[in-house]
Each structure stands twice: as structure tokens, then as C-alpha cells.
PDB file of N, CA and C in Angstrom:
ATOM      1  N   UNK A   1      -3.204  -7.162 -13.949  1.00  0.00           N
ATOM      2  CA  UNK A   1      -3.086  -7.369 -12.517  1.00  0.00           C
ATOM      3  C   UNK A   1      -2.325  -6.203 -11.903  1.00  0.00           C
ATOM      4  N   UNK A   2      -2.872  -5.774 -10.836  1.00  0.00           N
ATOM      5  CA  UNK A   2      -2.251  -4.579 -10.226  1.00  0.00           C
ATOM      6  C   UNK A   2      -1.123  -4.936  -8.970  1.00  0.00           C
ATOM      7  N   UNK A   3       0.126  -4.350  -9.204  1.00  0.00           N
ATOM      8  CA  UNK A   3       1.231  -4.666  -8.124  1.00  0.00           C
ATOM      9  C   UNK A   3       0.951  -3.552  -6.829  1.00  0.00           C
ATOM     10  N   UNK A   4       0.784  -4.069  -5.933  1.00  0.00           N
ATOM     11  CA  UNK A   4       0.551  -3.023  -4.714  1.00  0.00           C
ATOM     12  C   UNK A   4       1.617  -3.567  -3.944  1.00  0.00           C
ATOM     13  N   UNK A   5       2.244  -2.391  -3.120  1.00  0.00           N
ATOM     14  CA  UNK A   5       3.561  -2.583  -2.289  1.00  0.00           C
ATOM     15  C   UNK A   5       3.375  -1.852  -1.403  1.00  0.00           C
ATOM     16  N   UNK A   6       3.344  -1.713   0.153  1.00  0.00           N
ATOM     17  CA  UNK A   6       3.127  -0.891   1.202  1.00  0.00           C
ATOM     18  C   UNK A   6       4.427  -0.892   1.622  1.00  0.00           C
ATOM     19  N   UNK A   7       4.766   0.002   2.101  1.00  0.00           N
ATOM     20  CA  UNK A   7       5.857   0.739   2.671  1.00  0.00           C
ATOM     21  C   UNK A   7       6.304   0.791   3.405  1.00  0.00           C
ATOM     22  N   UNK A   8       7.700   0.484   4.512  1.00  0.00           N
ATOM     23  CA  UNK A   8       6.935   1.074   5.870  1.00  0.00           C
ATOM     24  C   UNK A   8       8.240   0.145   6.637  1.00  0.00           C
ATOM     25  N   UNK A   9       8.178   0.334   7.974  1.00  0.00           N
ATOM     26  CA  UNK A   9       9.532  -0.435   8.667  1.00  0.00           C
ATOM     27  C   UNK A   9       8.997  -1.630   9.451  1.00  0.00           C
ATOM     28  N   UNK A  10       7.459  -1.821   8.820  1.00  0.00           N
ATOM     29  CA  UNK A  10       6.511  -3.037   9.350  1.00  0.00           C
ATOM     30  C   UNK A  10       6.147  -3.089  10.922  1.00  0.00           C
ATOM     31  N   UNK A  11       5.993  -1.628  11.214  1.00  0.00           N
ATOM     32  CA  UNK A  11       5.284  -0.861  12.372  1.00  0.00           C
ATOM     33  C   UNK A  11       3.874  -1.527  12.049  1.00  0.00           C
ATOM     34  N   UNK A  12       3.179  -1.514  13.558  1.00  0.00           N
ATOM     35  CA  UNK A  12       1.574  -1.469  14.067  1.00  0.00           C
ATOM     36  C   UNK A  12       0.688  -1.297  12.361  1.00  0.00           C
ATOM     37  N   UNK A  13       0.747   0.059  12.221  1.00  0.00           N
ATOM     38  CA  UNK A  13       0.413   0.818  10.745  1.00  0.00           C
ATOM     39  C   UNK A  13       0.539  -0.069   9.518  1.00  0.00           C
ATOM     40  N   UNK A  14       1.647   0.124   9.538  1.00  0.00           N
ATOM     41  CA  UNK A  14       2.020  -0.389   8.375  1.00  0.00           C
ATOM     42  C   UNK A  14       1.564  -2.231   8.040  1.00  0.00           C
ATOM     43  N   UNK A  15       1.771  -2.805   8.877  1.00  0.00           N
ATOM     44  CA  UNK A  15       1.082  -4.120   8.490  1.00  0.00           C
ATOM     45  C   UNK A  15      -0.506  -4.107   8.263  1.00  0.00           C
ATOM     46  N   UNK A  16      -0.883  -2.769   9.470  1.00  0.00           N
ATOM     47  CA  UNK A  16      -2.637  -2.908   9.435  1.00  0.00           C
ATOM     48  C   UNK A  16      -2.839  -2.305   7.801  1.00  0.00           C
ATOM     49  N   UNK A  17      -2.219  -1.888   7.528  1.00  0.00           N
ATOM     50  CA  UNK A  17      -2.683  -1.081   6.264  1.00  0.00           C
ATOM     51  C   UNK A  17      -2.228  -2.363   5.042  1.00  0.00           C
ATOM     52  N   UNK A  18      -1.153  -3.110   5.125  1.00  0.00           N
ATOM     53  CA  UNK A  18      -1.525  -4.091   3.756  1.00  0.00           C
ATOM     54  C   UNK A  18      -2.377  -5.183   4.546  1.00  0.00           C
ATOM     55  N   UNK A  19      -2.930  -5.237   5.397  1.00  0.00           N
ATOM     56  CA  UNK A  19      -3.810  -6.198   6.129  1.00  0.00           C
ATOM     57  C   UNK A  19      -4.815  -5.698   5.335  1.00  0.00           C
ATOM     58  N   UNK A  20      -5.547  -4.420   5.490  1.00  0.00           N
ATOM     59  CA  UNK A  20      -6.587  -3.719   5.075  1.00  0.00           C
ATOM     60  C   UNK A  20      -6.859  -3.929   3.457  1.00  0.00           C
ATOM     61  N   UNK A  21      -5.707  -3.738   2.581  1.00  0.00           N
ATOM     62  CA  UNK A  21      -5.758  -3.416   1.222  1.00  0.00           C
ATOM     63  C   UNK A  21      -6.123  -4.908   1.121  1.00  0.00           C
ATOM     64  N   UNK A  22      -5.643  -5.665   1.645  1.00  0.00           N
ATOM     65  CA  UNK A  22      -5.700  -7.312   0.979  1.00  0.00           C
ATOM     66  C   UNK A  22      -7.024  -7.465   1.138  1.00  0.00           C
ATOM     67  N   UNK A  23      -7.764  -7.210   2.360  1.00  0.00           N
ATOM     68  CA  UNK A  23      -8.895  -7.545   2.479  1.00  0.00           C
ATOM     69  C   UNK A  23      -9.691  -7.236   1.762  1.00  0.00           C
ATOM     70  N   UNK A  24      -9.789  -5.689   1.350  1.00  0.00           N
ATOM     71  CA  UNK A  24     -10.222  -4.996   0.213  1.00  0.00           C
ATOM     72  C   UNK A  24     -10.168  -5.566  -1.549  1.00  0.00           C
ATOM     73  N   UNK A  25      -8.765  -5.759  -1.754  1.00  0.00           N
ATOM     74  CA  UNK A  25      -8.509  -6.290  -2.747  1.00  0.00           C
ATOM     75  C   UNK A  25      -9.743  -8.220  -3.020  1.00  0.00           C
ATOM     76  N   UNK A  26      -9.330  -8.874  -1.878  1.00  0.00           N
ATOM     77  CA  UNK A  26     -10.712  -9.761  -2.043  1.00  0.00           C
ATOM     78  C   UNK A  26     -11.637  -9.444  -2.008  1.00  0.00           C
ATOM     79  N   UNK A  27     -12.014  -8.504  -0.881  1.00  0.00           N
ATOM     80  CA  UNK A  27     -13.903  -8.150  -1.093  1.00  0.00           C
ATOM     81  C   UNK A  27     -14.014  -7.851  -2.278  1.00  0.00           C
ATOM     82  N   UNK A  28     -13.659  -7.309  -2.928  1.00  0.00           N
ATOM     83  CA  UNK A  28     -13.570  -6.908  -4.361  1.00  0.00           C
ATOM     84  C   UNK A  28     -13.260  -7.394  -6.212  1.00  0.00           C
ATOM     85  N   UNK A  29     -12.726  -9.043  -5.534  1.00  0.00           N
ATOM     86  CA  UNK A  29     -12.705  -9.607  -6.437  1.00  0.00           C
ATOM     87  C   UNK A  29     -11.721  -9.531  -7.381  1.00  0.00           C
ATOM     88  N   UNK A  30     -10.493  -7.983  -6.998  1.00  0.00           N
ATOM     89  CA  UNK A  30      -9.544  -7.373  -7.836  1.00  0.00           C
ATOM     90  C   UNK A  30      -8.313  -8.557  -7.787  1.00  0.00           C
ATOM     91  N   UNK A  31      -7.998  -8.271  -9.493  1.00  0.00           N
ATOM     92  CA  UNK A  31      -6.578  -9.242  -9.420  1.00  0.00           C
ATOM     93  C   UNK A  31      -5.261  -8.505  -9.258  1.00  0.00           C
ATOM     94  N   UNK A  32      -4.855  -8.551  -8.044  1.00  0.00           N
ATOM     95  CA  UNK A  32      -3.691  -7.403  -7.433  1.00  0.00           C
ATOM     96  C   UNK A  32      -2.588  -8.611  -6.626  1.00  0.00           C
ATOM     97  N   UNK A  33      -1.624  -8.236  -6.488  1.00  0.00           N
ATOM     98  CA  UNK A  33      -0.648  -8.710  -5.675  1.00  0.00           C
ATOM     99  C   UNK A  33      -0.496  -7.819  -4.782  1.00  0.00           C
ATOM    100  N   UNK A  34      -0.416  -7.972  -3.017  1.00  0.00           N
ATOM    101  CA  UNK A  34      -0.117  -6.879  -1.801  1.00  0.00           C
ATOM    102  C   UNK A  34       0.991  -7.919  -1.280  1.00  0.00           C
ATOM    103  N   UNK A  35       1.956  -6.811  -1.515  1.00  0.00           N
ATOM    104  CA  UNK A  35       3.230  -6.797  -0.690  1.00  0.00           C
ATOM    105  C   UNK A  35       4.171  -6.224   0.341  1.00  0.00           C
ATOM    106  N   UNK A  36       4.794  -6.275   0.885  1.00  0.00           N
ATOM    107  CA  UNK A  36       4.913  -5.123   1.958  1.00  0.00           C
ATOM    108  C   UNK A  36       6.943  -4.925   1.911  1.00  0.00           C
ATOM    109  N   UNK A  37       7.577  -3.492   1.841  1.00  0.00           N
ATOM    110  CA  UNK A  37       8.872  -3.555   1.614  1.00  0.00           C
ATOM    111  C   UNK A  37       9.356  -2.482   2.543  1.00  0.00           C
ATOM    112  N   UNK A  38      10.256  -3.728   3.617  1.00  0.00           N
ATOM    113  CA  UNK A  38      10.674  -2.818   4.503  1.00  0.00           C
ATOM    114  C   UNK A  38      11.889  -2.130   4.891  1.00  0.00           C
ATOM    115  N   UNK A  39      12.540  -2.526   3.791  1.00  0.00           N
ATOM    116  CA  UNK A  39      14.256  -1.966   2.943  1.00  0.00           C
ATOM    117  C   UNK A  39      13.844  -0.431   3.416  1.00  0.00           C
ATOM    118  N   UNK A  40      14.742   0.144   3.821  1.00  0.00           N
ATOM    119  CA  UNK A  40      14.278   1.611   3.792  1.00  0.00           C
ATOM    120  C   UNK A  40      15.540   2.570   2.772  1.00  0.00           C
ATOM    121  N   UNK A  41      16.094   1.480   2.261  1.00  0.00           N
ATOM    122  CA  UNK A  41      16.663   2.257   1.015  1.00  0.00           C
ATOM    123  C   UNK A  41      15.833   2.002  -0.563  1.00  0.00           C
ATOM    124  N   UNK A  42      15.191   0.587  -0.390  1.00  0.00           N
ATOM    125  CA  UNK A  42      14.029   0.420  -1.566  1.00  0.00           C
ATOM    126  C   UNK A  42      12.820   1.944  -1.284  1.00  0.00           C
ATOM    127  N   UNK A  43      12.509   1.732   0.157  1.00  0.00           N
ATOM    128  CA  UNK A  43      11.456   2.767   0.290  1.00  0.00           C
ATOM    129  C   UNK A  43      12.180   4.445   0.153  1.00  0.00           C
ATOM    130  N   UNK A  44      13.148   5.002  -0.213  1.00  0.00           N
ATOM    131  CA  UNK A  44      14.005   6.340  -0.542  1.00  0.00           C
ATOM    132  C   UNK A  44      14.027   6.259  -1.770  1.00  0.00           C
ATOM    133  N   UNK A  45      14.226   5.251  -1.894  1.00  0.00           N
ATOM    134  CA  UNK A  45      14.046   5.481  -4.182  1.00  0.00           C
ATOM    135  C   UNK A  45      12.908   5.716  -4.237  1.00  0.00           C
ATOM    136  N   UNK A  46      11.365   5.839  -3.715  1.00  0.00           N
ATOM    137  CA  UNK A  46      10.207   5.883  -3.937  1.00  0.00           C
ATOM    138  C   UNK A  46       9.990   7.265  -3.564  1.00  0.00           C
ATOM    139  N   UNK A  47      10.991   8.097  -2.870  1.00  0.00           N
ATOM    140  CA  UNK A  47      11.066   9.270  -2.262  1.00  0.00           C
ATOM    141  C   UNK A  47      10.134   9.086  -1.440  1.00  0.00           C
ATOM    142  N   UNK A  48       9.960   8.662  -0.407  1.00  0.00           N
ATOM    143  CA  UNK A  48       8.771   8.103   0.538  1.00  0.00           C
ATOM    144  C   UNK A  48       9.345   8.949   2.139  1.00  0.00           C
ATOM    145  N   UNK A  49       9.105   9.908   2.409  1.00  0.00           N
ATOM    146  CA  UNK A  49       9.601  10.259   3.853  1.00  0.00           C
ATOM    147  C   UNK A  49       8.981   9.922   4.836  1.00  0.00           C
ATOM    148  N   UNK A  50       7.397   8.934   4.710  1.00  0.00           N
ATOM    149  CA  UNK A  50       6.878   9.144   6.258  1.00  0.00           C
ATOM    150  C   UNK A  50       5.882   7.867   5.623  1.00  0.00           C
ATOM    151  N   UNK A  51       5.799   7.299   6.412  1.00  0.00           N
ATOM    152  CA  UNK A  51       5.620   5.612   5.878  1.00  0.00           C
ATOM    153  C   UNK A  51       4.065   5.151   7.395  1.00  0.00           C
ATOM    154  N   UNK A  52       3.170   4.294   7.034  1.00  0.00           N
ATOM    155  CA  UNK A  52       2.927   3.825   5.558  1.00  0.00           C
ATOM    156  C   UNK A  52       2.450   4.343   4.623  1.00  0.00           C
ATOM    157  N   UNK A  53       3.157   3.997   3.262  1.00  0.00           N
ATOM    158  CA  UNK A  53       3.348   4.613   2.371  1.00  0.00           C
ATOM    159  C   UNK A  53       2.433   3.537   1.093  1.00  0.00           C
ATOM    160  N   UNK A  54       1.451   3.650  -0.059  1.00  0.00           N
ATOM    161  CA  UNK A  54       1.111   2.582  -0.346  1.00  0.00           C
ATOM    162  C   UNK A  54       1.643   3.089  -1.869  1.00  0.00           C
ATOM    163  N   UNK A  55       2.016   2.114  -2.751  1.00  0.00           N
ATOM    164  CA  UNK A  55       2.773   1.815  -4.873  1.00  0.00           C
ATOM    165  C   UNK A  55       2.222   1.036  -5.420  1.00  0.00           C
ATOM    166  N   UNK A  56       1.199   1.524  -6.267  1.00  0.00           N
ATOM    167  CA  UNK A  56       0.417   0.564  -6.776  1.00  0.00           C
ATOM    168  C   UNK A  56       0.846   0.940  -8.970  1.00  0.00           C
ATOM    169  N   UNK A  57       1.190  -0.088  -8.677  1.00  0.00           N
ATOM    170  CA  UNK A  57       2.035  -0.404 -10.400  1.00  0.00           C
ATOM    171  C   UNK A  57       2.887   0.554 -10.272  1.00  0.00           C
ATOM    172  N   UNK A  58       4.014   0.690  -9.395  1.00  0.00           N
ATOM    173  CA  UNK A  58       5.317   1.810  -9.107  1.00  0.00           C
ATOM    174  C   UNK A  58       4.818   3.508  -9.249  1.00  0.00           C
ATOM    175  N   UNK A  59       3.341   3.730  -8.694  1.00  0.00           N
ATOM    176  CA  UNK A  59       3.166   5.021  -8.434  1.00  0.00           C
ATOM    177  C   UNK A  59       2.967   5.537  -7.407  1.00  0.00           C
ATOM    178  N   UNK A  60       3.396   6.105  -6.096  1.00  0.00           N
ATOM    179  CA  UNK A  60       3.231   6.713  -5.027  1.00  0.00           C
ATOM    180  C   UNK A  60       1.785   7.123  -4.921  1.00  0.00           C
ATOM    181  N   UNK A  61       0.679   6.187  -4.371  1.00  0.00           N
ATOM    182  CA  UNK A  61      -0.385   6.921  -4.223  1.00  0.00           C
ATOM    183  C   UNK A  61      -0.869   7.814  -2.690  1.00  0.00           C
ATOM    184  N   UNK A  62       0.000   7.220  -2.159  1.00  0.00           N
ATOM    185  CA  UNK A  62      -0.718   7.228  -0.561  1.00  0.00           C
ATOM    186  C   UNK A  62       0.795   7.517   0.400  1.00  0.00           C
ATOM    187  N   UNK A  63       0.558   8.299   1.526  1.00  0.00           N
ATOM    188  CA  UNK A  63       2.343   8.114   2.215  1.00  0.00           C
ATOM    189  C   UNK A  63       1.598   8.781   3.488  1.00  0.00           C
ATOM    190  N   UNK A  64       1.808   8.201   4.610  1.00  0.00           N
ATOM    191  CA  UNK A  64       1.968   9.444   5.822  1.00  0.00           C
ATOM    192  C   UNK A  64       1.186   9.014   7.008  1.00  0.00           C
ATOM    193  N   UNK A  65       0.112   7.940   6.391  1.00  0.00           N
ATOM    194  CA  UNK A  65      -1.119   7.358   7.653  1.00  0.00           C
ATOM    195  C   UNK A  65      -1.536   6.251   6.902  1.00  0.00           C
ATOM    196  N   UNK A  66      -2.457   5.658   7.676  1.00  0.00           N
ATOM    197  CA  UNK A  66      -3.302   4.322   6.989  1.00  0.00           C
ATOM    198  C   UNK A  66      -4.323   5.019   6.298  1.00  0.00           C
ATOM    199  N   UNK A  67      -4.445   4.513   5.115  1.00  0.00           N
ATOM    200  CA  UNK A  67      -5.847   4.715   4.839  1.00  0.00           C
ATOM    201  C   UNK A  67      -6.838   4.451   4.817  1.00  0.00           C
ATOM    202  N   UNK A  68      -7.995   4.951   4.068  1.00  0.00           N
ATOM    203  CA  UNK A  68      -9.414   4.345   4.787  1.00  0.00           C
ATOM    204  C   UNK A  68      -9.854   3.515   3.460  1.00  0.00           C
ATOM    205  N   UNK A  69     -10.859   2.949   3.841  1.00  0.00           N
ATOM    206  CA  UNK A  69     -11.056   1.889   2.824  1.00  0.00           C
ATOM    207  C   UNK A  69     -11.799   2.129   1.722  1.00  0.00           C
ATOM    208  N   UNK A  70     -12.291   3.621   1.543  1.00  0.00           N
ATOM    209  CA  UNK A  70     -12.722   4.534   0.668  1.00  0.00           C
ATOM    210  C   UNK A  70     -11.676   5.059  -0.258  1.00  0.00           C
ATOM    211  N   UNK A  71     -11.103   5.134   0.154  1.00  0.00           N
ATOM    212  CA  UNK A  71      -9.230   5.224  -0.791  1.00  0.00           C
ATOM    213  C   UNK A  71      -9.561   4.227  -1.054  1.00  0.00           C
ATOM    214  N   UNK A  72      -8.951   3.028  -0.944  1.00  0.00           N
ATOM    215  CA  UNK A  72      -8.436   1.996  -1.633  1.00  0.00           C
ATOM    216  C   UNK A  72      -9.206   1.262  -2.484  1.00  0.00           C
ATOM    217  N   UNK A  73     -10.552   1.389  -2.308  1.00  0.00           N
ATOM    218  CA  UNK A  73     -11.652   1.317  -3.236  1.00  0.00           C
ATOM    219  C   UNK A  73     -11.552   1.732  -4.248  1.00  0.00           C
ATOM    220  N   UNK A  74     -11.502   3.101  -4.151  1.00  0.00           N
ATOM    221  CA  UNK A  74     -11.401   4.033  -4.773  1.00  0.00           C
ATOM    222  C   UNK A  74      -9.970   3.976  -6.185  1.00  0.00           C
ATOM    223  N   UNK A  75      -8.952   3.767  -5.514  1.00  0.00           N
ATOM    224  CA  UNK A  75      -7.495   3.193  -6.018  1.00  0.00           C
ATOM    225  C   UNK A  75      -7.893   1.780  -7.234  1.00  0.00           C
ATOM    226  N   UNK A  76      -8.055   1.294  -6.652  1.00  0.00           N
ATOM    227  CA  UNK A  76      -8.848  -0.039  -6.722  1.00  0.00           C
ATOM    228  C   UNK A  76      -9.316  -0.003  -8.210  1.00  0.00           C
ATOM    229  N   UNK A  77     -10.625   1.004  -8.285  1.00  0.00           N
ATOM    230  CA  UNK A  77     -11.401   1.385  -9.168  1.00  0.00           C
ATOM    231  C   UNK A  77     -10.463   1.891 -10.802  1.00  0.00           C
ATOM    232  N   UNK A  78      -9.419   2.357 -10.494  1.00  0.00           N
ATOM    233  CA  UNK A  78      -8.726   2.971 -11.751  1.00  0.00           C
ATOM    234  C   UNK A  78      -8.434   1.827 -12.401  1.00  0.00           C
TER     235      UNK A  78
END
């Protein structure tokens, strides 16, 4: 099961983007947990400067904008 954690100070962005992954994550059938962490000292240990930011099994994949759902597919896929 894959841990996904979005990033972020739970701005506009940042919710649309674990809104997005979740949706994704069902269309898809994937067994993932989406969470969202808006500690911004949890998000500095991730070295994260510009949020939303997406951690999927504690690896920085994504940081700076939302992404598109071709990413996360894509993410998804590994």
C-alpha cells in the first residue's frame, strides 16, 4: 500500500491537489492512503520550500504547483 502525503498550508491548491490524487487513486483501483500535512515544520524536514508539495512512501516526488493527472498516474504506476 502506498502512503501519499500532500503538503501544503491547506491553501485553494493544496486541498485541490489531494482532492485530485484521491480521485485518481480510486479511478484506479490503487491501494494508497492520501493525506494532507499542514505542520510547516513536518513539511521543512521534507526540505519542501514551495508547497503543494506531494510524498509518496517518504519520497519528495512533486513540490511547487498542482499536478496533472498524468503525473499521478504515472506516480501511481511505479
Amino acid at each position: 500500500m502506498k502512503n501519499i502525503i500532500v503538503l501544503g498550508s491547506g491553501c485553494t491548491k493544496c486541498v485541490k491537489t489531494a482532492e485530485l490524487i484521491a480521485e485518481v487513486v480510486k479511478e484506479h483501483g490503487v491501494a494508497a492512503t492520501v493525506s494532507k500535512e499542514t505542520n510547516p515544520e513536518v513539511i521543512m524536514g521534507y526540505g519542501v520550500m514551495s508547497t503543494p508539495a506531494v510524498v509518496i512512501d517518504e519520497q519528495v516526488v512533486h513540490s511547487g504547483s498542482m499536478p496533472q493527472k498524468a503525473q499521478i498516474e504515472a506516480w501511481l504506476a511505479k
